[in-house]
C-alpha atoms as a PDB file:
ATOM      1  CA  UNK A   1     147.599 320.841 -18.071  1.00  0.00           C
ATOM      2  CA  UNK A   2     148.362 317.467 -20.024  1.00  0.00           C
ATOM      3  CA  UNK A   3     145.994 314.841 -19.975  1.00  0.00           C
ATOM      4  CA  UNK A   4     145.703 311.070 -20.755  1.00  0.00           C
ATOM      5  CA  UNK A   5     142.433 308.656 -21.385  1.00  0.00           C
ATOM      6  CA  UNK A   6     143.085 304.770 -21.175  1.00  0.00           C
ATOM      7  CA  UNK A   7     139.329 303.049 -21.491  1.00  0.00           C
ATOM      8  CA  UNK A   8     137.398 303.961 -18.628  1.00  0.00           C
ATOM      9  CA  UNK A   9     140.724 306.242 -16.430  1.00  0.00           C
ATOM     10  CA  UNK A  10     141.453 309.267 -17.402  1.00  0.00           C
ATOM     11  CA  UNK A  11     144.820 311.400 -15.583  1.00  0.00           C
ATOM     12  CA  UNK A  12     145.160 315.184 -15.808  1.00  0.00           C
ATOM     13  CA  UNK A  13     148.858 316.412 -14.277  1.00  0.00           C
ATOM     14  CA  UNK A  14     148.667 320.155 -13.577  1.00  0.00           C
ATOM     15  CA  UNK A  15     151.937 321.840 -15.171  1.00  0.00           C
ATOM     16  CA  UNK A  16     152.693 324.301 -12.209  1.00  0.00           C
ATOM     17  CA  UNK A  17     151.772 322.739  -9.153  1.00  0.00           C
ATOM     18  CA  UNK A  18     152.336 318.650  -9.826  1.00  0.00           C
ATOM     19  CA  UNK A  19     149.256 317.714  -9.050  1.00  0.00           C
ATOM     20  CA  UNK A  20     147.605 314.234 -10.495  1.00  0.00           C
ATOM     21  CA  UNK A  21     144.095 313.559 -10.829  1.00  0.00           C
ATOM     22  CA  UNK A  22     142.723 310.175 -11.683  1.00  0.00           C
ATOM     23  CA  UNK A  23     139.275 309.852 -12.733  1.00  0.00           C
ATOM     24  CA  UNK A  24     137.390 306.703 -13.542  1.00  0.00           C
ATOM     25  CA  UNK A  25     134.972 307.857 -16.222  1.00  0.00           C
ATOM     26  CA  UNK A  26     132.334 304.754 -16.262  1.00  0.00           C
ATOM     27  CA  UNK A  27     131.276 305.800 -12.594  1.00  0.00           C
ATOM     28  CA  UNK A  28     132.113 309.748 -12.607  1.00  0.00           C
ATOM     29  CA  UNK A  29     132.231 311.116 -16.061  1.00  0.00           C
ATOM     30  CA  UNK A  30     131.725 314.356 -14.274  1.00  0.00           C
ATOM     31  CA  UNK A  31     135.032 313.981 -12.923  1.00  0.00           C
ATOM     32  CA  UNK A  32     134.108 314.918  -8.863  1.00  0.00           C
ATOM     33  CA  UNK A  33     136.338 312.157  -7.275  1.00  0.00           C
ATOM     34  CA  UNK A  34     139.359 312.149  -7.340  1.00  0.00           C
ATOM     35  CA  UNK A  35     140.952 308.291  -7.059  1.00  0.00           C
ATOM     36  CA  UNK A  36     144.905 309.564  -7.717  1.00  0.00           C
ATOM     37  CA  UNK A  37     145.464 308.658  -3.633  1.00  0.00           C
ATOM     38  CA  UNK A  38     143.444 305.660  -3.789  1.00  0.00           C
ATOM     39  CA  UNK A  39     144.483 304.000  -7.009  1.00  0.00           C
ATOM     40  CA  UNK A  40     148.025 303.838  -6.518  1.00  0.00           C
ATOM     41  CA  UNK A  41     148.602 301.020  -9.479  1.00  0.00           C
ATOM     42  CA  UNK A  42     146.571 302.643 -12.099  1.00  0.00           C
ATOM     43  CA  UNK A  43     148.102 306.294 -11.191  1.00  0.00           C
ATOM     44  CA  UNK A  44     151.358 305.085 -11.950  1.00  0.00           C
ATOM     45  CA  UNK A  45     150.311 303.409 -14.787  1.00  0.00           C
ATOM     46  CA  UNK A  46     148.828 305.913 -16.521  1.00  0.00           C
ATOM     47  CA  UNK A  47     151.396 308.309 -15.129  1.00  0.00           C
ATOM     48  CA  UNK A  48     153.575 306.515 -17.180  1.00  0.00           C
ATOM     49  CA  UNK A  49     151.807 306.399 -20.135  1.00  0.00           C
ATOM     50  CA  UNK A  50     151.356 310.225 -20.232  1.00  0.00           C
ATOM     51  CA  UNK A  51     155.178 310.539 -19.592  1.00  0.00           C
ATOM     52  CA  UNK A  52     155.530 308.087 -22.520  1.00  0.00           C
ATOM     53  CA  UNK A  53     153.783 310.293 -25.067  1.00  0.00           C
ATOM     54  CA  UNK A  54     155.277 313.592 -24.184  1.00  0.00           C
ATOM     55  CA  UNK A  55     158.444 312.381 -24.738  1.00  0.00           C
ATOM     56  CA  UNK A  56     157.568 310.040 -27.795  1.00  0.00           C
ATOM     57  CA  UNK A  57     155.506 313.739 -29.280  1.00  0.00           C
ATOM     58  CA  UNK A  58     158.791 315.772 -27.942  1.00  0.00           C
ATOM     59  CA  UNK A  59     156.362 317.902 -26.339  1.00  0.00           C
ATOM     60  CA  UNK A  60     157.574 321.436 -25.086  1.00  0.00           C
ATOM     61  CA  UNK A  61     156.584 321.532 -21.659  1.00  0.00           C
ATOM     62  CA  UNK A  62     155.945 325.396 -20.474  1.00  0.00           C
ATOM     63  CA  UNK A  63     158.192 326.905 -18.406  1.00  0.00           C
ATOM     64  CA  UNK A  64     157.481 327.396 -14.209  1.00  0.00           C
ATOM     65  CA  UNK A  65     157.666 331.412 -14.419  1.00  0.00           C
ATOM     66  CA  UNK A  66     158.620 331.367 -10.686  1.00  0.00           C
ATOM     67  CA  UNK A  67     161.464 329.330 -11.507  1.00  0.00           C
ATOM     68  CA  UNK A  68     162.013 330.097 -15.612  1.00  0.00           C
ATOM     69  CA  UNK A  69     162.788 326.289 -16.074  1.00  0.00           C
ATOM     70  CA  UNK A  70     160.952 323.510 -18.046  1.00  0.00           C
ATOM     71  CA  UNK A  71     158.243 321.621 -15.829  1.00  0.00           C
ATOM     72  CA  UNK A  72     158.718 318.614 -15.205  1.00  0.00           C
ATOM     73  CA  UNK A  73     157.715 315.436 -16.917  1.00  0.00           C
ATOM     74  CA  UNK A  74     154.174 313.732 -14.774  1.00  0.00           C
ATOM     75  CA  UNK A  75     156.462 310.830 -13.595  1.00  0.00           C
ATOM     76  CA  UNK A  76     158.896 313.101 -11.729  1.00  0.00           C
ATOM     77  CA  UNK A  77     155.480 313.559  -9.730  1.00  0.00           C
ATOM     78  CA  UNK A  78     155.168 309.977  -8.857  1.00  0.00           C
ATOM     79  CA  UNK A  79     157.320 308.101  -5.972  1.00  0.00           C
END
């Protein structure tokens, strides 16, 4: 997984299965709700960010071993 904290939000993408999770760590810094679905703005934003960084860092994203290609960058995740 890659993950990305901006002040209180932190976003963790899953490599293999695309899955975001936003967590707002002033009210859960356990990390037990999930907000990705209901904080559309800050998702993206923060999506974005991530995305940013990876390709700023030319990070080598691991490879899908059911498909043998590259995952995809977080904000190929995002509509």
């Amino acid at each position: 997984f890659s993950a990305v904290r901006v002040g209180d939000w932190k976003l963790i993408y899953f490599h293999v299965s695309g899955k975001l999770e936003l967590y707002n760590l002033r009210t859960d810094l356990s990390e037990t709700k999930d907000l990705a679905g209901a904080q559309p703005k800050k998702l993206r934003e923060l999506t974005t960010t991530l995305t940013k960084f990876l390709q700023d860092t030319d990070a080598q994203m691991p490879t899908d071993r059911r498909t043998g290609k590259p995952v995809p960058l977080p904000e190929a995740t995002v509509n």
